[in-house]
Protein backbone atom coordinates (compact mmCIF):
# COMPACT_ATOMS: atom_id res chain seq x y z
CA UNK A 1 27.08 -9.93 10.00
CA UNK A 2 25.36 -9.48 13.10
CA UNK A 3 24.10 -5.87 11.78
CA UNK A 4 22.83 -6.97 8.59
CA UNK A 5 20.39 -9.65 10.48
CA UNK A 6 19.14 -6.73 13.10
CA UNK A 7 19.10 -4.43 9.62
CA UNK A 8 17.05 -7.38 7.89
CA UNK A 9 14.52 -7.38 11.13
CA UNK A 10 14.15 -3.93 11.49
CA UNK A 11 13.06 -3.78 7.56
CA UNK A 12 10.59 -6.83 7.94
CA UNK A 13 9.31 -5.50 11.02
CA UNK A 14 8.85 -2.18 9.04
CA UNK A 15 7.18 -3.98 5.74
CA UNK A 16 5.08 -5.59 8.54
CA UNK A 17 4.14 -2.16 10.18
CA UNK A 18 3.19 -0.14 6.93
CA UNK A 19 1.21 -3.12 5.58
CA UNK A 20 -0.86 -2.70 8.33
CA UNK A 21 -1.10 0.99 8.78
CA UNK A 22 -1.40 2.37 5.43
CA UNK A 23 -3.40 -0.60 3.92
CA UNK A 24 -5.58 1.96 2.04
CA UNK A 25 -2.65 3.53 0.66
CA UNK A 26 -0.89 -0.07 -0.12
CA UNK A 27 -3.95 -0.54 -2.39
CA UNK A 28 -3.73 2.83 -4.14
CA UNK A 29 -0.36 2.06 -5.12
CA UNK A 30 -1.08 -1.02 -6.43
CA UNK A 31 -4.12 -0.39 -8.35
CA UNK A 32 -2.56 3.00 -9.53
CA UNK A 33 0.24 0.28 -11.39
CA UNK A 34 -2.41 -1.50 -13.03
CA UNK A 35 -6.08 -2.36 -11.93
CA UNK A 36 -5.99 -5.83 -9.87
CA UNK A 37 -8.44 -7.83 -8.14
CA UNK A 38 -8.52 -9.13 -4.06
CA UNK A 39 -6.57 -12.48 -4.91
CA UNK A 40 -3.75 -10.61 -7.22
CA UNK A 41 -3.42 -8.06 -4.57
CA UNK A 42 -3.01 -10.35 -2.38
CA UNK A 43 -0.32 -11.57 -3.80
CA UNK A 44 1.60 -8.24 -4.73
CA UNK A 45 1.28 -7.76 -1.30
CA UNK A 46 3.22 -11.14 -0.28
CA UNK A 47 5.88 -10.61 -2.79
CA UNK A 48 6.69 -7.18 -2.36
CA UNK A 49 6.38 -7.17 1.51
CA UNK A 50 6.53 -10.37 2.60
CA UNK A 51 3.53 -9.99 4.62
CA UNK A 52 0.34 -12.40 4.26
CA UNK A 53 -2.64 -10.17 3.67
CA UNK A 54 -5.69 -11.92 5.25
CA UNK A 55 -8.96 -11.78 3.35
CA UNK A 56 -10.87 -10.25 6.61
CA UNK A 57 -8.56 -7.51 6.30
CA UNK A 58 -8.46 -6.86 2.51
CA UNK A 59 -12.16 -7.03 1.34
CA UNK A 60 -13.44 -4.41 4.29
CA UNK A 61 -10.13 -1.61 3.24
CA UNK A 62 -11.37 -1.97 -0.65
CA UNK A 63 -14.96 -1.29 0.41
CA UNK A 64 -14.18 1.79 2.11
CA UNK A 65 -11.47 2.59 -0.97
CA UNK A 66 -14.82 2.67 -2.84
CA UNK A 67 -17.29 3.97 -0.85
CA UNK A 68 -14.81 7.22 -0.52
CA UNK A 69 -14.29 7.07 -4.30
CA UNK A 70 -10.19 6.72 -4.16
CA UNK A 71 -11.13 3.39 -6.41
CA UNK A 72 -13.91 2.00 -8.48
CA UNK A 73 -14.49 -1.99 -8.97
CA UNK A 74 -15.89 -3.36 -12.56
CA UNK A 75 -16.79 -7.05 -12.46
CA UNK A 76 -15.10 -8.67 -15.61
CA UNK A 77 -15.07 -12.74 -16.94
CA UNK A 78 -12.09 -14.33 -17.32
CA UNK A 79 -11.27 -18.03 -18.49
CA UNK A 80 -15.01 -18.39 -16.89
CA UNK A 81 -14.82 -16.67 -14.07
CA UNK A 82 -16.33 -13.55 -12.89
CA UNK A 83 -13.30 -11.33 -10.75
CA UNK A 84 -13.84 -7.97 -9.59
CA UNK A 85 -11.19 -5.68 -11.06
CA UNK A 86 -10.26 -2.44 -8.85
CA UNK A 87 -8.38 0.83 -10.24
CA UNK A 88 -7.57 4.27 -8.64
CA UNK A 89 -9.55 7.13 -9.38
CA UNK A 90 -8.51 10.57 -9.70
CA UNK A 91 -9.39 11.13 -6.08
CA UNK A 92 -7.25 8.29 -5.00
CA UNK A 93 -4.42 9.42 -7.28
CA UNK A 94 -4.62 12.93 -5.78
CA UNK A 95 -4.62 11.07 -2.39
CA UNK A 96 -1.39 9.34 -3.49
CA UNK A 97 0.01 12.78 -4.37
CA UNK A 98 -0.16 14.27 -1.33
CA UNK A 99 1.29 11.20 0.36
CA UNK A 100 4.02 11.29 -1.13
CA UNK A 101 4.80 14.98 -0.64
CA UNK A 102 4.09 14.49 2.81
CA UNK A 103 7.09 11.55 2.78
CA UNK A 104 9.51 14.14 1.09
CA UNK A 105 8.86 16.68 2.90
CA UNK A 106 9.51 14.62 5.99
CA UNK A 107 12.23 13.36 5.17
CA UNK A 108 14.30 15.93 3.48
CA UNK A 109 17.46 17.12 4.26
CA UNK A 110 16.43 20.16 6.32
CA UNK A 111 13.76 18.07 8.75
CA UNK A 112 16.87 15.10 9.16
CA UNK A 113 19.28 18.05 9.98
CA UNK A 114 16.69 18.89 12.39
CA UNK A 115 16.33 15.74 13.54
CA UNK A 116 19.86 14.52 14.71
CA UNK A 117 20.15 18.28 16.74
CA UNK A 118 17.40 17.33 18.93
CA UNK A 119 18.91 13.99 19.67
């Protein structure tokens, strides 16, 4: 039982970690599932992390997203309101790409092989 808690930090502490340190990449994913805006991603983030994504952090990373051109913004009314809506462009997706080929290449069999030998 006692494993499962230090397991259960370790992965919170982890959800923690990448929410800050790959925020731009965070968004990318989420945009790349369907366009959002700040308070939805917001959210996304919360449920599927855990994490509470401040404002002061968000706004600032989906500037940048934009000014790079990894994401474009389109300001749209709904029930009255005027929300800015963000999806991934085909930079950003190609960004995603070679994220996640850098993950698998990381962590495939050969580098964890590799790994546990130099321990």
């Amino acid at each position: 039982m006692k494993s499962q808690a230090i397991n259960q930090a370790f992965e919170a502490e982890l959800k923690r970690r990448f929410v800050n340190d790959f925020l731009d990449l965070l968004i990318l994913q989420l945009v790349q599932a369907q366009p959002a805006w700040g308070y939805n991603i917001i959210k996304k983030t919360e449920a599927k992390y855990g994490v509470n994504l401040r404002h002061g952090a968000l706004y600032p990373m989906l500037n940048t997203l934009e000014t790079k051109g990894l994401i474009t913004s389109r300001k749209e009314i709904e029930k009255g309101r005027v929300r800015k809506t963000y999806k991934i462009t085909l930079a950003g997706k190609q960004l995603l790409q070679t994220y996640y080929s850098f993950l698998k290449e990381q962590t495939s069999t050969n580098k964890a092989k590799n790994w546990k030998k130099a321990k």
